[in-house]
Protein backbone atom coordinates (compact mmCIF):
# COMPACT_ATOMS: atom_id res chain seq x y z
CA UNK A 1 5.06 13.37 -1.01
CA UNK A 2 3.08 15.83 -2.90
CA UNK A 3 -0.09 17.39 -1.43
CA UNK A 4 -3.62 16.46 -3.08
CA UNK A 5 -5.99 18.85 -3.64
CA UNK A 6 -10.04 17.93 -4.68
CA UNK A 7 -12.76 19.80 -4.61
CA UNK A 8 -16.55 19.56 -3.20
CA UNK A 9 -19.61 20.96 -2.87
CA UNK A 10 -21.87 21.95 0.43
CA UNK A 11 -25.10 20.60 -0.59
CA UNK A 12 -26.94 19.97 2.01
CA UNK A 13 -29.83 22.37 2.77
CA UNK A 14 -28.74 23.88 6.22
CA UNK A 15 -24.94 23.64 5.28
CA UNK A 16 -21.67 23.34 7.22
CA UNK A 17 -22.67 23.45 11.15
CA UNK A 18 -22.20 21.01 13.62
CA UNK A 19 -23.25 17.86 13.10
CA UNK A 20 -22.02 17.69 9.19
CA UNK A 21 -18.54 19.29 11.32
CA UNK A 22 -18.22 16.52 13.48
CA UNK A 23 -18.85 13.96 10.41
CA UNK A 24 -16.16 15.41 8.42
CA UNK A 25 -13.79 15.78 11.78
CA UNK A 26 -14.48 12.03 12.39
CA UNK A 27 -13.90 11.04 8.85
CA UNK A 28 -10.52 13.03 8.99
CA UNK A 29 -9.17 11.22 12.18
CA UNK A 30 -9.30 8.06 10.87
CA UNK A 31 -6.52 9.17 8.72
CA UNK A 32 -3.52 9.59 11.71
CA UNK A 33 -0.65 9.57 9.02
CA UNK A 34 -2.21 12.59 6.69
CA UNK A 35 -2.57 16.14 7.20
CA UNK A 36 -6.02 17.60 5.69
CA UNK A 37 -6.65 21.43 5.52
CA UNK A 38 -10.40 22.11 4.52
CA UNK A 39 -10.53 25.76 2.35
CA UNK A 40 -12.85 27.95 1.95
CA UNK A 41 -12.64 31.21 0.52
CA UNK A 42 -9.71 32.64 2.37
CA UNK A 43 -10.10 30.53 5.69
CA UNK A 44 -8.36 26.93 6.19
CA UNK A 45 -9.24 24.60 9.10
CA UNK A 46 -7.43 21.42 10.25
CA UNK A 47 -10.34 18.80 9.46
CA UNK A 48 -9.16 17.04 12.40
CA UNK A 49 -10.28 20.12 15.02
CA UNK A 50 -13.98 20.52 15.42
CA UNK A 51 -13.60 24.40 16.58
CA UNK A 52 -11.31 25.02 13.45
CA UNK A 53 -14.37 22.95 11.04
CA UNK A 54 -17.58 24.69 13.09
CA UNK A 55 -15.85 28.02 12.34
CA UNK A 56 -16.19 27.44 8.62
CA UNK A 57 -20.12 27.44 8.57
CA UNK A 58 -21.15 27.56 5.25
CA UNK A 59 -24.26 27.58 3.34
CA UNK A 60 -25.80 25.64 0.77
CA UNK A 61 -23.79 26.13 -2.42
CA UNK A 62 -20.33 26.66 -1.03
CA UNK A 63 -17.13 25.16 -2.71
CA UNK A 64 -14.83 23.66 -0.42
CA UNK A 65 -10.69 22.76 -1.09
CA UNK A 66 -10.06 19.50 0.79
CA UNK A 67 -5.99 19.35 0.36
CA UNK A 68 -4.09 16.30 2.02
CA UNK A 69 -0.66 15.51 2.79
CA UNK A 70 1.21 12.72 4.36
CA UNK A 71 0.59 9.01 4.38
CA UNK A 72 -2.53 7.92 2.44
CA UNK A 73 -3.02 11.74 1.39
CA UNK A 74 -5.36 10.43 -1.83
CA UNK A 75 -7.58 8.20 -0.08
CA UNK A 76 -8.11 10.86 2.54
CA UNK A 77 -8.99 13.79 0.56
CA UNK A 78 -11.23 11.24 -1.15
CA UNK A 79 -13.55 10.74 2.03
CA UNK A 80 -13.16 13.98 2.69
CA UNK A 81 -14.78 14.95 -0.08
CA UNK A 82 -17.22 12.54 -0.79
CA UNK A 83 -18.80 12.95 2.80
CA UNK A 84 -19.24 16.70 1.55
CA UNK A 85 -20.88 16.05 -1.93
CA UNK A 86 -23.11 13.52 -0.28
CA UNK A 87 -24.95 16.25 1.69
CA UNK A 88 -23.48 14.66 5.00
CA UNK A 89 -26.76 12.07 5.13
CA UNK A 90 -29.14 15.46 5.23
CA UNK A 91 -31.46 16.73 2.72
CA UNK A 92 -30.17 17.82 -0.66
CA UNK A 93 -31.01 21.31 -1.78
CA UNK A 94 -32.64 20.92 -5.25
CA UNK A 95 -30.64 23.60 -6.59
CA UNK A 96 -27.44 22.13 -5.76
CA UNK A 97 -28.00 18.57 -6.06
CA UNK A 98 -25.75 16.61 -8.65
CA UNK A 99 -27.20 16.41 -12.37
CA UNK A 100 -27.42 13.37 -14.04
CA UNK A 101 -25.35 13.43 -17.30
């Protein structure tokens, strides 16, 4: 199986910390049959370990590699990701919110 890689964006105003950790820790454990590594810059964290995700704070802004691998890898990297563009249910930061094309 190959490994699938997609991309998202922090845009939330007070970024990665805990609470938007523990949403993307609990969307990654519904996925038991996938490996996800979240990436950003040059540190990686198991999405499924809330240390690992906490230790990745990130601001407003930040690009983050969601890469999957295993059973429903696709899917996966899809929540993943989307849970991250959505600004994790918290206020949008104007400058990073999505454009309308």
């Amino acid at each position: 199986m190959a490994d699938i890689t997609l991309k998202a964006l922090i845009r939330n105003r007070q970024g990665l910390h805990a609470r938007p950790s523990a949403l993307v820790v609990k969307t990654a454990a519904r996925h038991r049959g996938c490996a996800i590594t979240l990436t950003i810059g040059s540190e990686s964290a198991n999405a499924k370990s809330i240390m690992e995700v906490m230790m990745l704070a990130s601001p407003a802004g930040t690009e983050v590699s969601i890469t999957a691998s295993g059973e429903g890898a696709e899917t996966a990297a899809a929540e993943v990701a989307s849970v991250i563009d959505s600004g994790f249910g918290e206020e949008i930061d104007p400058a990073w919110a999505p454009r309308d094309s």
